[in-house]
PDB file of N, CA and C in Angstrom:
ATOM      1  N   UNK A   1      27.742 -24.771-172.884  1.00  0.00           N
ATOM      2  CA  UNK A   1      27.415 -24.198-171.602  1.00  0.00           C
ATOM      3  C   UNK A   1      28.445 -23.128-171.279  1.00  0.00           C
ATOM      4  N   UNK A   2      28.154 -21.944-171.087  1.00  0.00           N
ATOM      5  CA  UNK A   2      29.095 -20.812-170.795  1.00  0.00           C
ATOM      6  C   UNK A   2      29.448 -20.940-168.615  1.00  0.00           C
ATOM      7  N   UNK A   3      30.453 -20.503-168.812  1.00  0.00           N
ATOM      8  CA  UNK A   3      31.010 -20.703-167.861  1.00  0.00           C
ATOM      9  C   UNK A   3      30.873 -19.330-166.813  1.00  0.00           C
ATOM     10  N   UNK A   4      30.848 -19.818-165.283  1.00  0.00           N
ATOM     11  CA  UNK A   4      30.362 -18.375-164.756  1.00  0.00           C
ATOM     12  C   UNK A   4      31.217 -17.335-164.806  1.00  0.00           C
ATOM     13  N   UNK A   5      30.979 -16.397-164.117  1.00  0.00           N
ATOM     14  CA  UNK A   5      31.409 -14.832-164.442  1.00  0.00           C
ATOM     15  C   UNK A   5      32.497 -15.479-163.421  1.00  0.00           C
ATOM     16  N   UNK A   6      33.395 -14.291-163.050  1.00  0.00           N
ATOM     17  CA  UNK A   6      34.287 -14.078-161.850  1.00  0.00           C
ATOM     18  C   UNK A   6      33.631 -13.143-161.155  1.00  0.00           C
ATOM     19  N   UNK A   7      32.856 -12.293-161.080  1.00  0.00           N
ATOM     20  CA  UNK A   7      31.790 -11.653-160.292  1.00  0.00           C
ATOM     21  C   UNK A   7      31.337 -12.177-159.549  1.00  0.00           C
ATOM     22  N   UNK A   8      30.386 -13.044-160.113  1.00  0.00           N
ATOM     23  CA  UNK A   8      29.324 -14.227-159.658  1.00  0.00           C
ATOM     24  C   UNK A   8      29.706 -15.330-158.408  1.00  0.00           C
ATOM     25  N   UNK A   9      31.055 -15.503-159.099  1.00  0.00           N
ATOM     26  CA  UNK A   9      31.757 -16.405-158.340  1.00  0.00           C
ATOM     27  C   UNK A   9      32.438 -15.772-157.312  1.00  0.00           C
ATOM     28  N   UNK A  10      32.712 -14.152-157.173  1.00  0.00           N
ATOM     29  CA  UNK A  10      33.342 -13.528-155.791  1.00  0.00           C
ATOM     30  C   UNK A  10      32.289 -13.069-155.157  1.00  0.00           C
ATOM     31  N   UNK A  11      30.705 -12.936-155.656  1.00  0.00           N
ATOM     32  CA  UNK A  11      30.186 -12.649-155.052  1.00  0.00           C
ATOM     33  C   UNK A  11      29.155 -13.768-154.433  1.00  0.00           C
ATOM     34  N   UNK A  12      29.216 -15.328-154.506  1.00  0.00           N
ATOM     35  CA  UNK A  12      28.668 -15.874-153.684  1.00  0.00           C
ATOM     36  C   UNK A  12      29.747 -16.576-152.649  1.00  0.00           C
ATOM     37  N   UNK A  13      31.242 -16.092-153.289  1.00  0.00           N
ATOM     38  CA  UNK A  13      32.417 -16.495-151.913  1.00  0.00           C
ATOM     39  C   UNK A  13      31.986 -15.669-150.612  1.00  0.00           C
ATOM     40  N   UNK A  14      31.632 -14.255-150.774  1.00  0.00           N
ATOM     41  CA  UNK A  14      31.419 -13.554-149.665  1.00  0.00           C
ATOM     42  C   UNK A  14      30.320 -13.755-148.921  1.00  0.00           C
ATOM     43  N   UNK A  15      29.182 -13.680-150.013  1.00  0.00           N
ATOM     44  CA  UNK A  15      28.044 -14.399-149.272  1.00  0.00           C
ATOM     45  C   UNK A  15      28.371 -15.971-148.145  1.00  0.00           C
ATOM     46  N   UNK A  16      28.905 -17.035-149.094  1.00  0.00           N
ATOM     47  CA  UNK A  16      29.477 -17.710-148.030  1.00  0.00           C
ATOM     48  C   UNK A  16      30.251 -17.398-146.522  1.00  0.00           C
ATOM     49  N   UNK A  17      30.955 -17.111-147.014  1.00  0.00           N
ATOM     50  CA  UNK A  17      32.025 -16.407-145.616  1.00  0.00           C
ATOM     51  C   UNK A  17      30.849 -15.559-144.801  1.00  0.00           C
ATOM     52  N   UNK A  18      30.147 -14.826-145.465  1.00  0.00           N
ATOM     53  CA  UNK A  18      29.379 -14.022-144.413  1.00  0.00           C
ATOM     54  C   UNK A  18      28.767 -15.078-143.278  1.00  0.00           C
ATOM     55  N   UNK A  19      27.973 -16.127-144.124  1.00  0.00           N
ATOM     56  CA  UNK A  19      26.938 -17.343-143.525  1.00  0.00           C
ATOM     57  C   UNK A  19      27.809 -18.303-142.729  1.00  0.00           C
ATOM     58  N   UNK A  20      28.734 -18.750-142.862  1.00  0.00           N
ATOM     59  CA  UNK A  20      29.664 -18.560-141.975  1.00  0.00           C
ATOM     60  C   UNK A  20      30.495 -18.071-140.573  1.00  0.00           C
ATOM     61  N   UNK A  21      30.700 -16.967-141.041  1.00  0.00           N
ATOM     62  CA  UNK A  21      30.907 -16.028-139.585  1.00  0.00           C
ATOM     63  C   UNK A  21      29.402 -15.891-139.125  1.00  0.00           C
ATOM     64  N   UNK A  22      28.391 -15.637-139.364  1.00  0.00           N
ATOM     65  CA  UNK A  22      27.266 -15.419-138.703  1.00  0.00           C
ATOM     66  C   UNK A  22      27.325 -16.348-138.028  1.00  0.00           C
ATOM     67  N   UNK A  23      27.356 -17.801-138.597  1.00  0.00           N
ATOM     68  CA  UNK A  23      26.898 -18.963-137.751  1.00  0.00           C
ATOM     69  C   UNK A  23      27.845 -19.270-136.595  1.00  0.00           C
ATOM     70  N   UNK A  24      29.281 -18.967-136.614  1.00  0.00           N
ATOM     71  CA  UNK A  24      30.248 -18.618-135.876  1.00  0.00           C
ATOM     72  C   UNK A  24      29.736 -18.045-134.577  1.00  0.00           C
ATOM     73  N   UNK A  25      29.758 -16.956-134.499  1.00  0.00           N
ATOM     74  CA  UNK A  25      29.325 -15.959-133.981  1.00  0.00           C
ATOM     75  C   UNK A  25      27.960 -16.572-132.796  1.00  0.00           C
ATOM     76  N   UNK A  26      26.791 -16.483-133.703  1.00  0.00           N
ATOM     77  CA  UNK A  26      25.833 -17.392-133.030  1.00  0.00           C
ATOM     78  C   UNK A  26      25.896 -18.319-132.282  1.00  0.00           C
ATOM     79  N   UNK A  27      26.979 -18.997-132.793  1.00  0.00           N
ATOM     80  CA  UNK A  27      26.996 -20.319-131.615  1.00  0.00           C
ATOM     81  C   UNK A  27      27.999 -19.857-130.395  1.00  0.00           C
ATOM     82  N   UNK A  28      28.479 -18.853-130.233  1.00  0.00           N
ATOM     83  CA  UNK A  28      29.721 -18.413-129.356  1.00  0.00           C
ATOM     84  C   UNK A  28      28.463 -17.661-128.689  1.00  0.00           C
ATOM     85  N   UNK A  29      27.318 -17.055-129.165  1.00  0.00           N
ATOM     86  CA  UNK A  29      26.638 -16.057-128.253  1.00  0.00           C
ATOM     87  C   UNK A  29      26.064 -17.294-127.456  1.00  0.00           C
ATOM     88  N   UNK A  30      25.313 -18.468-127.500  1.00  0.00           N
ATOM     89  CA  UNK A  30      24.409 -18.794-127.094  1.00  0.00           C
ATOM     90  C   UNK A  30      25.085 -19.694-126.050  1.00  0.00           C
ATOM     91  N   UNK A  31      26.612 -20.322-126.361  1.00  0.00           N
ATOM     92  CA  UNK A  31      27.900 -20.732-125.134  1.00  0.00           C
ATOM     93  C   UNK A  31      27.723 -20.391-124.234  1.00  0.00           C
ATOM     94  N   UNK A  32      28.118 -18.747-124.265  1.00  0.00           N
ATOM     95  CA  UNK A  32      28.222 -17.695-122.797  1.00  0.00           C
ATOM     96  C   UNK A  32      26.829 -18.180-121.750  1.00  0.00           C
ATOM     97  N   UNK A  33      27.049 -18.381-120.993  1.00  0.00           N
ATOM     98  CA  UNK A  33      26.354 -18.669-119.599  1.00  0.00           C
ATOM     99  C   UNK A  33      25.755 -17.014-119.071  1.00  0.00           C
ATOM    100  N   UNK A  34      24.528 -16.884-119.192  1.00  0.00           N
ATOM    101  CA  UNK A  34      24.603 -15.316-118.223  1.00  0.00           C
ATOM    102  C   UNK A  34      24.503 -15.614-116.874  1.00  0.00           C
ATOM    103  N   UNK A  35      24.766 -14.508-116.215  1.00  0.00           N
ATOM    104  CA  UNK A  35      24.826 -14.444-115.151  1.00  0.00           C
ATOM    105  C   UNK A  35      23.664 -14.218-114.060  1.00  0.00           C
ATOM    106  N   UNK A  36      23.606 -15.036-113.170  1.00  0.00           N
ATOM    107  CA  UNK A  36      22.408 -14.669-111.954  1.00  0.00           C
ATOM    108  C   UNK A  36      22.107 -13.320-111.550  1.00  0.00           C
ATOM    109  N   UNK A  37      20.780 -12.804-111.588  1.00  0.00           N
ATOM    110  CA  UNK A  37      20.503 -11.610-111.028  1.00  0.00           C
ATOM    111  C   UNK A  37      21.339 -11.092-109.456  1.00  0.00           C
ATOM    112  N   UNK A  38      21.526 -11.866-108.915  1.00  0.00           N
ATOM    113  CA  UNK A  38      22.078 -11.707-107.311  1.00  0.00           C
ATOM    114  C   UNK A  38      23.858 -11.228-107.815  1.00  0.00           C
ATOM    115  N   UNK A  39      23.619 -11.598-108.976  1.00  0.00           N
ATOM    116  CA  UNK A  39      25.367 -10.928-109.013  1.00  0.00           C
ATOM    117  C   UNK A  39      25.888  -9.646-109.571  1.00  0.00           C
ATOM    118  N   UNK A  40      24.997  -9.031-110.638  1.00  0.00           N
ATOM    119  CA  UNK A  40      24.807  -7.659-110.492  1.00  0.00           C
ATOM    120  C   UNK A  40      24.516  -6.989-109.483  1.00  0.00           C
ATOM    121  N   UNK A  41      24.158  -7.273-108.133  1.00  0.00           N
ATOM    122  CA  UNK A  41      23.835  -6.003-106.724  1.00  0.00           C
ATOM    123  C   UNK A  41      25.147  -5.914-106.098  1.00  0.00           C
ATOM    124  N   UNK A  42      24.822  -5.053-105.512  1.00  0.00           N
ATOM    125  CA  UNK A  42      26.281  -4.419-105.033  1.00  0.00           C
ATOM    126  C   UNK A  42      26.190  -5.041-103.687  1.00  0.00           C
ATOM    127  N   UNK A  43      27.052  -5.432-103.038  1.00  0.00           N
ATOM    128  CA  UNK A  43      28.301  -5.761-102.060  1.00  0.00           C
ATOM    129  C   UNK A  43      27.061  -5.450-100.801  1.00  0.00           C
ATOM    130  N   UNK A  44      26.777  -5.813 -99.421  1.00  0.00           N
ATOM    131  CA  UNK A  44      26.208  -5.207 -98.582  1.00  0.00           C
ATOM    132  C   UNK A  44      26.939  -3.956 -97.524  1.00  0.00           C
ATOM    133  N   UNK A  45      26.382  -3.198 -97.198  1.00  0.00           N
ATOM    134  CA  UNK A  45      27.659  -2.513 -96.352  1.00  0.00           C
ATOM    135  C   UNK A  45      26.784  -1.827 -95.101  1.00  0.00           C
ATOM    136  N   UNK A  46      27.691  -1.096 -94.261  1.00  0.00           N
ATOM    137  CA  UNK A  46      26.753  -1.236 -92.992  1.00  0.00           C
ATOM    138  C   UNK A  46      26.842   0.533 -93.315  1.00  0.00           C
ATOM    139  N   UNK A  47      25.904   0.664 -92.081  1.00  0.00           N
ATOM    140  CA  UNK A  47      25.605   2.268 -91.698  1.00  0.00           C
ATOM    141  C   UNK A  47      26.079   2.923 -90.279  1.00  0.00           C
ATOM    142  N   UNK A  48      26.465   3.393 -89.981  1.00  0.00           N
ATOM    143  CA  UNK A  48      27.044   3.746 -88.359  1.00  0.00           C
ATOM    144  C   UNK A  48      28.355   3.362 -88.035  1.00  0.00           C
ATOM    145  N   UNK A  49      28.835   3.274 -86.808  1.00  0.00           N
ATOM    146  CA  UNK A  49      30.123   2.857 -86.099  1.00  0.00           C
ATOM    147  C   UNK A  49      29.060   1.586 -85.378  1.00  0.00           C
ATOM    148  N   UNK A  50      30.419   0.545 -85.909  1.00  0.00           N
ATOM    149  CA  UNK A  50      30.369  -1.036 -85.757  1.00  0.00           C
ATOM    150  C   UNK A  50      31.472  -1.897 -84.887  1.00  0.00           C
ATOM    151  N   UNK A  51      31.461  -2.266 -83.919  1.00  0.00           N
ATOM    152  CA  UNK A  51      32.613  -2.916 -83.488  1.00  0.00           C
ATOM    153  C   UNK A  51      32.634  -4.513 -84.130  1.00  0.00           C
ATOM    154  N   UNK A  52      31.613  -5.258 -84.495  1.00  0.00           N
ATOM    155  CA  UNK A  52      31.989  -6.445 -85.052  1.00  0.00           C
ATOM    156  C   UNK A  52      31.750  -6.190 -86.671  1.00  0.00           C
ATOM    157  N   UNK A  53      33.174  -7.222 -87.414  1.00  0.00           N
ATOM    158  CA  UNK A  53      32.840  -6.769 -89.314  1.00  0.00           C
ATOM    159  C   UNK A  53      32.636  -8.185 -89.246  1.00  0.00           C
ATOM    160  N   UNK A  54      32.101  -8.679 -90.544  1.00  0.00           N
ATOM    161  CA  UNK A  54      31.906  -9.701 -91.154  1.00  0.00           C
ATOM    162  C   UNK A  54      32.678  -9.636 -92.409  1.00  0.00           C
ATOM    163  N   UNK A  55      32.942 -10.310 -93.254  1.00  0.00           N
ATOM    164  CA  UNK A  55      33.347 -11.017 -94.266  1.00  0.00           C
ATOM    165  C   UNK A  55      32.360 -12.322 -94.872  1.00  0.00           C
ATOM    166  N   UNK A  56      32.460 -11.428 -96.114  1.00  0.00           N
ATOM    167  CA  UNK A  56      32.214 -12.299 -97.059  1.00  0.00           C
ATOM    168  C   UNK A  56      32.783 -11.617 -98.488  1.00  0.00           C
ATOM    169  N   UNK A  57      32.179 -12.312 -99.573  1.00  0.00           N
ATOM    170  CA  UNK A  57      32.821 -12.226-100.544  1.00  0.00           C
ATOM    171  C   UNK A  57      31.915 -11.580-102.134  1.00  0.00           C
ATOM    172  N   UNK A  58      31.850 -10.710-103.052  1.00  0.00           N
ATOM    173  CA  UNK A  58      30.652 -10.489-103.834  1.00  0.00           C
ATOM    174  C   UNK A  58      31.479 -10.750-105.167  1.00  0.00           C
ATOM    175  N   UNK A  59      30.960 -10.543-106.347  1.00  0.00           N
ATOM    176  CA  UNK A  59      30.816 -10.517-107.907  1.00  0.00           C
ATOM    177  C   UNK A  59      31.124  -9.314-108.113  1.00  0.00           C
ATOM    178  N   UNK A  60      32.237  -8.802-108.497  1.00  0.00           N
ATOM    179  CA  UNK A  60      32.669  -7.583-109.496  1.00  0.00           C
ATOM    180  C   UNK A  60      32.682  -7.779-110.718  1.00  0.00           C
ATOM    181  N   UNK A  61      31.534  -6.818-111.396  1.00  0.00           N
ATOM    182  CA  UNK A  61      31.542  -7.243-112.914  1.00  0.00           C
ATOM    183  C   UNK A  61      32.701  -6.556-113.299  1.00  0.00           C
ATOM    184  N   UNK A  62      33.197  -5.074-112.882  1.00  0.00           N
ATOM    185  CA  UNK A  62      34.468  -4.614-113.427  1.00  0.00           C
ATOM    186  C   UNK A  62      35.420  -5.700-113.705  1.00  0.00           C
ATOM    187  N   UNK A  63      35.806  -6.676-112.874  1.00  0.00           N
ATOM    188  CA  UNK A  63      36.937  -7.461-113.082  1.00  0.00           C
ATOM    189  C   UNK A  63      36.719  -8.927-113.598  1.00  0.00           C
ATOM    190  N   UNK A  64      34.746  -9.244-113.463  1.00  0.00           N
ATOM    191  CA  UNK A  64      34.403 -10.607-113.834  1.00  0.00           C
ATOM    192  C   UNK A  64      35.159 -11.677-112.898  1.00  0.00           C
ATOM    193  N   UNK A  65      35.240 -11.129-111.319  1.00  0.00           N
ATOM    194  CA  UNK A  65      35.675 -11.943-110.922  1.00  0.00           C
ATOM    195  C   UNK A  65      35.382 -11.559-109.122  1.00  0.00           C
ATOM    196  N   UNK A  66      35.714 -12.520-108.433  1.00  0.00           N
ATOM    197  CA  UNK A  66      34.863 -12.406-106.709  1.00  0.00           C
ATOM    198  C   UNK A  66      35.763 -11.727-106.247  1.00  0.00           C
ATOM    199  N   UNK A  67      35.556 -10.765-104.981  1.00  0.00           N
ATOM    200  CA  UNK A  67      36.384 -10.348-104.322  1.00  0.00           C
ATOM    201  C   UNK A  67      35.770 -10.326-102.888  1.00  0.00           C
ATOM    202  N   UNK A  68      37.084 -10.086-101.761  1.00  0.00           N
ATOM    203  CA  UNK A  68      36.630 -10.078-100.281  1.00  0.00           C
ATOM    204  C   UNK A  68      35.993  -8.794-100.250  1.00  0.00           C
ATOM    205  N   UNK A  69      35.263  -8.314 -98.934  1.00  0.00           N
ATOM    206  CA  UNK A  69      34.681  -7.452 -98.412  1.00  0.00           C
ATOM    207  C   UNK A  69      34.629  -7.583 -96.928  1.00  0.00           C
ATOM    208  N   UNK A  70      34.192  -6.501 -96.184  1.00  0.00           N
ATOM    209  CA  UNK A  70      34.201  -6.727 -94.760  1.00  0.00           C
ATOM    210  C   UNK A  70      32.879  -5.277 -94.207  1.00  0.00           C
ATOM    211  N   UNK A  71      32.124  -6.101 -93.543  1.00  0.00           N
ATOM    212  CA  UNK A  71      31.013  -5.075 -93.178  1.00  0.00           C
ATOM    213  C   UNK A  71      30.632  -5.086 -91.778  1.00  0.00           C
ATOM    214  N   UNK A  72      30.297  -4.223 -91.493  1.00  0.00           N
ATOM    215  CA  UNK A  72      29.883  -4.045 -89.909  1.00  0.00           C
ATOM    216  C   UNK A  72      28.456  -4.955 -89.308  1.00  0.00           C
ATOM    217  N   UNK A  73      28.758  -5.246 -88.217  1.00  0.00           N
ATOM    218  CA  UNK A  73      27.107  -6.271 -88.242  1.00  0.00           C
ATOM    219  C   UNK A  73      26.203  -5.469 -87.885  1.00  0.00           C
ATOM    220  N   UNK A  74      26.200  -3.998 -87.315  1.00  0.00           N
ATOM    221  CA  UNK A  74      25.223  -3.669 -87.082  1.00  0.00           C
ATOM    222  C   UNK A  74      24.873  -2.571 -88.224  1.00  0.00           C
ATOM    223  N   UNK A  75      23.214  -2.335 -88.213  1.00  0.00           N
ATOM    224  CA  UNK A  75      22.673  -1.886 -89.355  1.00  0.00           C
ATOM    225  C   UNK A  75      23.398  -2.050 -90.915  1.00  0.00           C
ATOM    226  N   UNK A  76      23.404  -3.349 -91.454  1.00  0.00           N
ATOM    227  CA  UNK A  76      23.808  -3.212 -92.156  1.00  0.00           C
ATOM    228  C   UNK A  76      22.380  -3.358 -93.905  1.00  0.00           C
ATOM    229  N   UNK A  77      22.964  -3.158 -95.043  1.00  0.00           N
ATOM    230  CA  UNK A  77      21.888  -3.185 -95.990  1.00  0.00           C
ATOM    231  C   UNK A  77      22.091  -4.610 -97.046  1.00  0.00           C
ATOM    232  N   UNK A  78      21.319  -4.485 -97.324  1.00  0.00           N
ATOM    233  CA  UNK A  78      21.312  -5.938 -97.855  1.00  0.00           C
ATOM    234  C   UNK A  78      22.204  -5.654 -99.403  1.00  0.00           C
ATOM    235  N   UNK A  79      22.330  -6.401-100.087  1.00  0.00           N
ATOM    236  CA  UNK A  79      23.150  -6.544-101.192  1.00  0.00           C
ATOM    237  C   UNK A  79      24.018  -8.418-101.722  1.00  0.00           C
ATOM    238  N   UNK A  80      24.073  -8.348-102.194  1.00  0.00           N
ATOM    239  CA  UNK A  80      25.168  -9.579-102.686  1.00  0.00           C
ATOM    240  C   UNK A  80      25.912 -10.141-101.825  1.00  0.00           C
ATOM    241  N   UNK A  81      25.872 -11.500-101.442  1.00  0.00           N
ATOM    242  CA  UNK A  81      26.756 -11.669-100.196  1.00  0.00           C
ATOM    243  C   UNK A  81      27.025 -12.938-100.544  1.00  0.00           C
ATOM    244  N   UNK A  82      28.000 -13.699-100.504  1.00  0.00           N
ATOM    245  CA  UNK A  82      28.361 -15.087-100.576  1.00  0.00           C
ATOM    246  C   UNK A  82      29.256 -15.397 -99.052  1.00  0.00           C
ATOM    247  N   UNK A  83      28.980 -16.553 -98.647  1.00  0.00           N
ATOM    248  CA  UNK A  83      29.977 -16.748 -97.368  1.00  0.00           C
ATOM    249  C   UNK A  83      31.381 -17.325 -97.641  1.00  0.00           C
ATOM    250  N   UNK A  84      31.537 -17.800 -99.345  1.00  0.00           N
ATOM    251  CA  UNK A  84      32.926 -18.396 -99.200  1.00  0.00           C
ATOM    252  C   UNK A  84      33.463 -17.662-100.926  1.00  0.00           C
ATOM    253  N   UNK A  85      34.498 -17.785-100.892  1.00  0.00           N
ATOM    254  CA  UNK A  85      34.886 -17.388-102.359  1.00  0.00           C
ATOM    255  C   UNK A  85      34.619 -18.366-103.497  1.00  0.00           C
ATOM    256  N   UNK A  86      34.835 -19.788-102.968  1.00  0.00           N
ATOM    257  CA  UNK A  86      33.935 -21.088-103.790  1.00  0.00           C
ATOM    258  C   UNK A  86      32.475 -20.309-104.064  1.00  0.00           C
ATOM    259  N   UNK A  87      31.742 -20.634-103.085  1.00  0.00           N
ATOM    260  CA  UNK A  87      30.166 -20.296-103.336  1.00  0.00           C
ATOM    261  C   UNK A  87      29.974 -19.006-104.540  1.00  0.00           C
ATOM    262  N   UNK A  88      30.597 -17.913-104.368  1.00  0.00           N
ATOM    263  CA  UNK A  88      30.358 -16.967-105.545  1.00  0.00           C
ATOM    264  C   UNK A  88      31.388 -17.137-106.652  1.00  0.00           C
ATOM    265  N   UNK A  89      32.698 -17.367-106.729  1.00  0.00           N
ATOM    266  CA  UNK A  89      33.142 -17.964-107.940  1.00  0.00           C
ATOM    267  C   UNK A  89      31.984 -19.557-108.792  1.00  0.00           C
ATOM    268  N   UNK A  90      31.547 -20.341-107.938  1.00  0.00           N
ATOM    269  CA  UNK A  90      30.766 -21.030-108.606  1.00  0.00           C
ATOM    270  C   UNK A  90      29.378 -20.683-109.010  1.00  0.00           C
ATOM    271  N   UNK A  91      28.934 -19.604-108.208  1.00  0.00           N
ATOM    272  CA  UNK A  91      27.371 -18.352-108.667  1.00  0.00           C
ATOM    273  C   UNK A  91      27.276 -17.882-110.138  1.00  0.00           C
ATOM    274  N   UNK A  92      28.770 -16.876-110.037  1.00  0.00           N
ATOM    275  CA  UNK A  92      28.808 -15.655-110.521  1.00  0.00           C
ATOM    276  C   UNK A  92      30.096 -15.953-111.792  1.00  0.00           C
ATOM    277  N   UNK A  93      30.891 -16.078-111.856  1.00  0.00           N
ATOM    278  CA  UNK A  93      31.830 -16.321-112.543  1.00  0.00           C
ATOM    279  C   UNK A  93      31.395 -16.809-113.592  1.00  0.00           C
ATOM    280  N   UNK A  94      31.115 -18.350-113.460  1.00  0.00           N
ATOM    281  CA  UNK A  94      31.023 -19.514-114.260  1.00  0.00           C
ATOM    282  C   UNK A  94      32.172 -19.408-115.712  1.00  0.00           C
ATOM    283  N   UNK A  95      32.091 -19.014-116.644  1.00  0.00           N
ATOM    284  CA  UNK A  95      32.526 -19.404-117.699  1.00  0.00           C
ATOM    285  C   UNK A  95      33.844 -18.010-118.035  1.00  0.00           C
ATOM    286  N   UNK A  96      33.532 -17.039-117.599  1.00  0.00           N
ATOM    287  CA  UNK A  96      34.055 -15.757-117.381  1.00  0.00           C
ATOM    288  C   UNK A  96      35.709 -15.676-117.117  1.00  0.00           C
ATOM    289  N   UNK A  97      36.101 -16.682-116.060  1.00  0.00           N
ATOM    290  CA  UNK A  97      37.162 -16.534-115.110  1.00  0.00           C
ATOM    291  C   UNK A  97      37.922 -16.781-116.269  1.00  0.00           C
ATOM    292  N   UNK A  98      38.410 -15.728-115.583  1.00  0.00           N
ATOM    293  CA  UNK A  98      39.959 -14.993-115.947  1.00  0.00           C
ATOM    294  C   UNK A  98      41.659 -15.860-115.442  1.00  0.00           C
ATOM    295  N   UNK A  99      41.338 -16.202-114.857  1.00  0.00           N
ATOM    296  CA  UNK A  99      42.732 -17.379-114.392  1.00  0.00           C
ATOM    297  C   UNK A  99      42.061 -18.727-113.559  1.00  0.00           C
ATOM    298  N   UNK A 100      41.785 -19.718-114.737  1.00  0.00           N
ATOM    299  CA  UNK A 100      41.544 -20.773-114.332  1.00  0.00           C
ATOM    300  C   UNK A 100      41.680 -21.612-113.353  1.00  0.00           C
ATOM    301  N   UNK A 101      43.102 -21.188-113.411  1.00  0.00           N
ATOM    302  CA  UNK A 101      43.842 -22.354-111.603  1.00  0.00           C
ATOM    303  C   UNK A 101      43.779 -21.479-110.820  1.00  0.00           C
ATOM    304  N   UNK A 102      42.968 -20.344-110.191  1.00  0.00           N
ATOM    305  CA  UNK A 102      43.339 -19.014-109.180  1.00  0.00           C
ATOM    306  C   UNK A 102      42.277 -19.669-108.126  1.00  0.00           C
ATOM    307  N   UNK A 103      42.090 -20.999-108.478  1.00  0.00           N
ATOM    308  CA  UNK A 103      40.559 -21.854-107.474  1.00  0.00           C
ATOM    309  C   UNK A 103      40.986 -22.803-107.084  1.00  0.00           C
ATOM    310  N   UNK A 104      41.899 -23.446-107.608  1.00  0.00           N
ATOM    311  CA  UNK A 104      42.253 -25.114-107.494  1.00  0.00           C
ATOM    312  C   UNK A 104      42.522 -25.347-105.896  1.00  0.00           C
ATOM    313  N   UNK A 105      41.836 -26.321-105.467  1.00  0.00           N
ATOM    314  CA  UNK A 105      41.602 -26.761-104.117  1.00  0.00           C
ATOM    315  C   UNK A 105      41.377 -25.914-103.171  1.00  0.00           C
ATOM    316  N   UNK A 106      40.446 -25.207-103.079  1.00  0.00           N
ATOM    317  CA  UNK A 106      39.919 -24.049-102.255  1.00  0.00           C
ATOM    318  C   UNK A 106      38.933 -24.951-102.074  1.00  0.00           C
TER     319      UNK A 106
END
């Protein structure tokens, strides 16, 4: 019985490794959690001069992470709105966040 090449044999190592990282890969895509439609819209904001603001809080995909906001109550437009930084860190974030303990007992 002749024995295999060294060809043969570097070329089904790579093939391996390829099948491998593919399967790698694959299972890391299908992990990621996507994200709710309501967290791609932008922030609500008002139109005119306002004497009362509100606060709340939206989803920045730039940073993958919630931030405050403050809007006027009158005429304002609709957009992304959470009332607490819990409520949209637990929306929008999910698997994303960037500093794990930046939540702890909120």
């Amino acid at each position: 019985m002749s024995r295999p090449k060294p060809v043969v044999l570097s070329l089904l190592l790579v093939v391996l490794l390829l099948l491998i990282h593919h399967h790698h890969h694959s299972a890391d895509a299908r992990s990621v959690p996507s994200i709710p439609s309501i967290c791609n819209k932008p922030p609500p904001r008002s139109e005119g001069i306002c004497t009362i603001e509100f606060e709340g809080y939206f989803f920045d995909p730039a940073i993958l992470d919630c931030r405050m906001y403050l809007v006027g109550a009158c005429h304002s437009t609709p957009g992304q709105s959470f009332g607490s930084l819990q409520d949209c860190v637990s929306t929008c974030v999910l698997g994303n966040r960037r500093n794990h303990d930046l939540y702890v007992n909120e």
